[in-house]
Protein backbone atom coordinates (compact mmCIF):
# COMPACT_ATOMS: atom_id res chain seq x y z
CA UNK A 1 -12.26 6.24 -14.03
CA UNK A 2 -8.75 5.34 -15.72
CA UNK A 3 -5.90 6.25 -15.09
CA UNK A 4 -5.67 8.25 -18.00
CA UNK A 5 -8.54 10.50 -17.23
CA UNK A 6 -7.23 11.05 -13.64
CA UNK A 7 -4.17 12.31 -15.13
CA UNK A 8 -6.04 14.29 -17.73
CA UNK A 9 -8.01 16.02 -14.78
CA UNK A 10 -4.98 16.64 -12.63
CA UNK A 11 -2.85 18.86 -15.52
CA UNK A 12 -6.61 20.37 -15.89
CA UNK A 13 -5.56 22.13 -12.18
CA UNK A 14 -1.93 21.34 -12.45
CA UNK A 15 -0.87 21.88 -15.91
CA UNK A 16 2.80 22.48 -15.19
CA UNK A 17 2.54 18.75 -13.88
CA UNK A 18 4.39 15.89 -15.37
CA UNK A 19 2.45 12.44 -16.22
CA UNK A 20 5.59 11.24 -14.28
CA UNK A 21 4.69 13.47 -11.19
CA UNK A 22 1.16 12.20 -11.24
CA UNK A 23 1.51 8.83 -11.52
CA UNK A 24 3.69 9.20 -8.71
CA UNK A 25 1.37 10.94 -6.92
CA UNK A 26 -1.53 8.25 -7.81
CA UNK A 27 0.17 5.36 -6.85
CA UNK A 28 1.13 7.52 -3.28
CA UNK A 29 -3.05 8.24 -2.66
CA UNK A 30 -3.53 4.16 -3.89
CA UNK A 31 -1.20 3.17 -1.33
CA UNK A 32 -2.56 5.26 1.75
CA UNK A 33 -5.90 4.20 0.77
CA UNK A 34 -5.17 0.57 1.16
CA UNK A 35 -3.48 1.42 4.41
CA UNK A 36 -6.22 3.30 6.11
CA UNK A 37 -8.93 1.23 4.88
CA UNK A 38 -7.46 -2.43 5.32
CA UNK A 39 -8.65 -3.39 1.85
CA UNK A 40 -5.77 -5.27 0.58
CA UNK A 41 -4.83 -8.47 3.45
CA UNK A 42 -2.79 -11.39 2.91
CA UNK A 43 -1.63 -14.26 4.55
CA UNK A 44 1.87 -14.63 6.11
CA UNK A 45 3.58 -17.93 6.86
CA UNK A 46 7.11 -18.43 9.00
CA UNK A 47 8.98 -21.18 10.87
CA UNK A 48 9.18 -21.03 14.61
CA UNK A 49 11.69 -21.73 16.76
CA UNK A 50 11.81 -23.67 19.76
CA UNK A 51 11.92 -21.52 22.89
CA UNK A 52 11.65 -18.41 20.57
CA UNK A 53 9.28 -15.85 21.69
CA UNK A 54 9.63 -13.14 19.54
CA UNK A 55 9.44 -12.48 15.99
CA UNK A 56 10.32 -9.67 13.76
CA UNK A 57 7.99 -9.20 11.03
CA UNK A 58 8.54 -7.19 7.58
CA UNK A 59 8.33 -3.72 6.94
CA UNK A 60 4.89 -4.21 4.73
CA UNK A 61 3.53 -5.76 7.39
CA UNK A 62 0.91 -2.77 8.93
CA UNK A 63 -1.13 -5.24 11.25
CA UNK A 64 -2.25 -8.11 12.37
CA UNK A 65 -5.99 -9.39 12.76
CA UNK A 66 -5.38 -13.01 13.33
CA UNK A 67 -2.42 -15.22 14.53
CA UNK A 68 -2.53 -19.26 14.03
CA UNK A 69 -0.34 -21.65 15.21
């Protein structure tokens, strides 16, 4: 299904609805999908420092499955 046609079927129940609103709302559902379901993973690379035992990690960073060093 596009995009398109999930918009279309939105303003079908929602036809007060902005394609604005609904792409936001799209992208929102993508997003928490990925999250929940671990889909998406990358990689993530970073100096240490000597005698350093913590790190802080960023903010897009949900978890981590596997550390190498």
């Amino acid at each position: 299904m596009t995009q398109k046609q999930m918009i279309e079927l939105v303003q079908q129940h929602h036809p007060n609805v902005g394609e604005t609103q609904i792409r936001l709302w799209l992208n929102q559902a993508l997003r928490e999908f990925c999250r929940k379901t671990g889909i998406l993973k990358t990689g993530y690379q970073f100096t240490t420092t000597l005698n350093e035992r913590w790190y802080g990690l960023p903010a897009y960073v949900v978890s981590v499955s596997d550390v190498d060093y």
